[in-house]
Protein backbone atom coordinates (compact mmCIF):
# COMPACT_ATOMS: atom_id res chain seq x y z
CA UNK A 1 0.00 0.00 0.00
CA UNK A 2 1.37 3.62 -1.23
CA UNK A 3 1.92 5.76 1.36
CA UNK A 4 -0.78 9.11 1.71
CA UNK A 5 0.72 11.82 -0.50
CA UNK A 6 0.46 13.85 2.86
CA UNK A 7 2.74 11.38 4.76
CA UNK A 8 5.52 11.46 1.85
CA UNK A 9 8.18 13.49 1.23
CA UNK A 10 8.00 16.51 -1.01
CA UNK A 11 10.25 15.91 -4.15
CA UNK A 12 10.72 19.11 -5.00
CA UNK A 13 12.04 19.67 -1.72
CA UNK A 14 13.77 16.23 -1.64
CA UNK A 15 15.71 17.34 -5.37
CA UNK A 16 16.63 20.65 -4.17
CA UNK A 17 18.53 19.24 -0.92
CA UNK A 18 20.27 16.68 -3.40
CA UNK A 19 21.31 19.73 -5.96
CA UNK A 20 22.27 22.01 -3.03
CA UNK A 21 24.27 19.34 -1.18
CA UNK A 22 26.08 18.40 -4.93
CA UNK A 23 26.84 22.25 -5.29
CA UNK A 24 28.28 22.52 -1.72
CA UNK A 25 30.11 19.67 -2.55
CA UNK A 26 31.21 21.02 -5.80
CA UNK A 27 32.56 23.90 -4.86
CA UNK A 28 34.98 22.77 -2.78
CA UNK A 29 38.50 22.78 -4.61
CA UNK A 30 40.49 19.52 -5.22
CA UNK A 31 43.01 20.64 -2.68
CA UNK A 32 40.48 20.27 0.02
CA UNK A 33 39.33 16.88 -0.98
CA UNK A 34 39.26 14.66 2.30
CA UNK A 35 39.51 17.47 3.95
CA UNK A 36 36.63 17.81 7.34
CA UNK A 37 34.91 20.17 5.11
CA UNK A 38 35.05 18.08 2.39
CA UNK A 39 33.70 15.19 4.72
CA UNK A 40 30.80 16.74 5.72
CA UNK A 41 29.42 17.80 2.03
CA UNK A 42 30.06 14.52 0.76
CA UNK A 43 28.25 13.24 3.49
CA UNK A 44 25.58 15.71 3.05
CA UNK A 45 25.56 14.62 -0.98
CA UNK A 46 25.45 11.27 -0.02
CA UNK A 47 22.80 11.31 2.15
CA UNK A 48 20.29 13.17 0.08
CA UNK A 49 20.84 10.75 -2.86
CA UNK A 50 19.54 8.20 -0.80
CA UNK A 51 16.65 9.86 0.49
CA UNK A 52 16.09 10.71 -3.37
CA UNK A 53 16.75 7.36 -4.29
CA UNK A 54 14.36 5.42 -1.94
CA UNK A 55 11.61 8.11 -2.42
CA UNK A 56 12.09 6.99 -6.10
CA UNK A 57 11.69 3.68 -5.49
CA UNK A 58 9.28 4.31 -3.22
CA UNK A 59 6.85 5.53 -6.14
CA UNK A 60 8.00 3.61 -8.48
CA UNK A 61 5.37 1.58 -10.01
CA UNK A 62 7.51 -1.44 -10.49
CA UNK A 63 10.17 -2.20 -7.62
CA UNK A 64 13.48 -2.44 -8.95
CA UNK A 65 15.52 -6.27 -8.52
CA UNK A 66 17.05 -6.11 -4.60
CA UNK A 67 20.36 -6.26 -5.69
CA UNK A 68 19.65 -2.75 -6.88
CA UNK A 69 18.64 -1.34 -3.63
CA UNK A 70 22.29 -1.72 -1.81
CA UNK A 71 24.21 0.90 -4.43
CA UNK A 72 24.99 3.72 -2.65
């Protein structure tokens, strides 16, 4: 059973975070790479691709195979 639009994330809202967090993460420069700042925006990348991700599949109308689900 799908969940009540009212109970699911917005994706506009979800897409933004992922776009924002990629920029962040972008605009660090390749000396900084590993760096704590760097850390924290990949984490912050990483973490809203999931959220995007599983929302995705989430509404998907076909689930994708399992072995799919453990990418990232």
């Amino acid at each position: 059973m799908r969940p009540k639009p009212c109970d699911s994330p917005n994706a506009l809202d979800l897409i933004k975070e992922l776009d924002d967090a990629t920029e962040q993460m972008m605009a660090i420069s390749v000396d900084q790479v590993g760096s704590p700042q760097w850390q924290e925006a990949f984490s912050r990348q990483q973490l809203a691709f999931r959220v995007w991700r599983d929302y995705l599949y989430l509404n998907a109308d076909e689930k994708p195979p399992a072995r799919l689900l453990n990418i990232a």
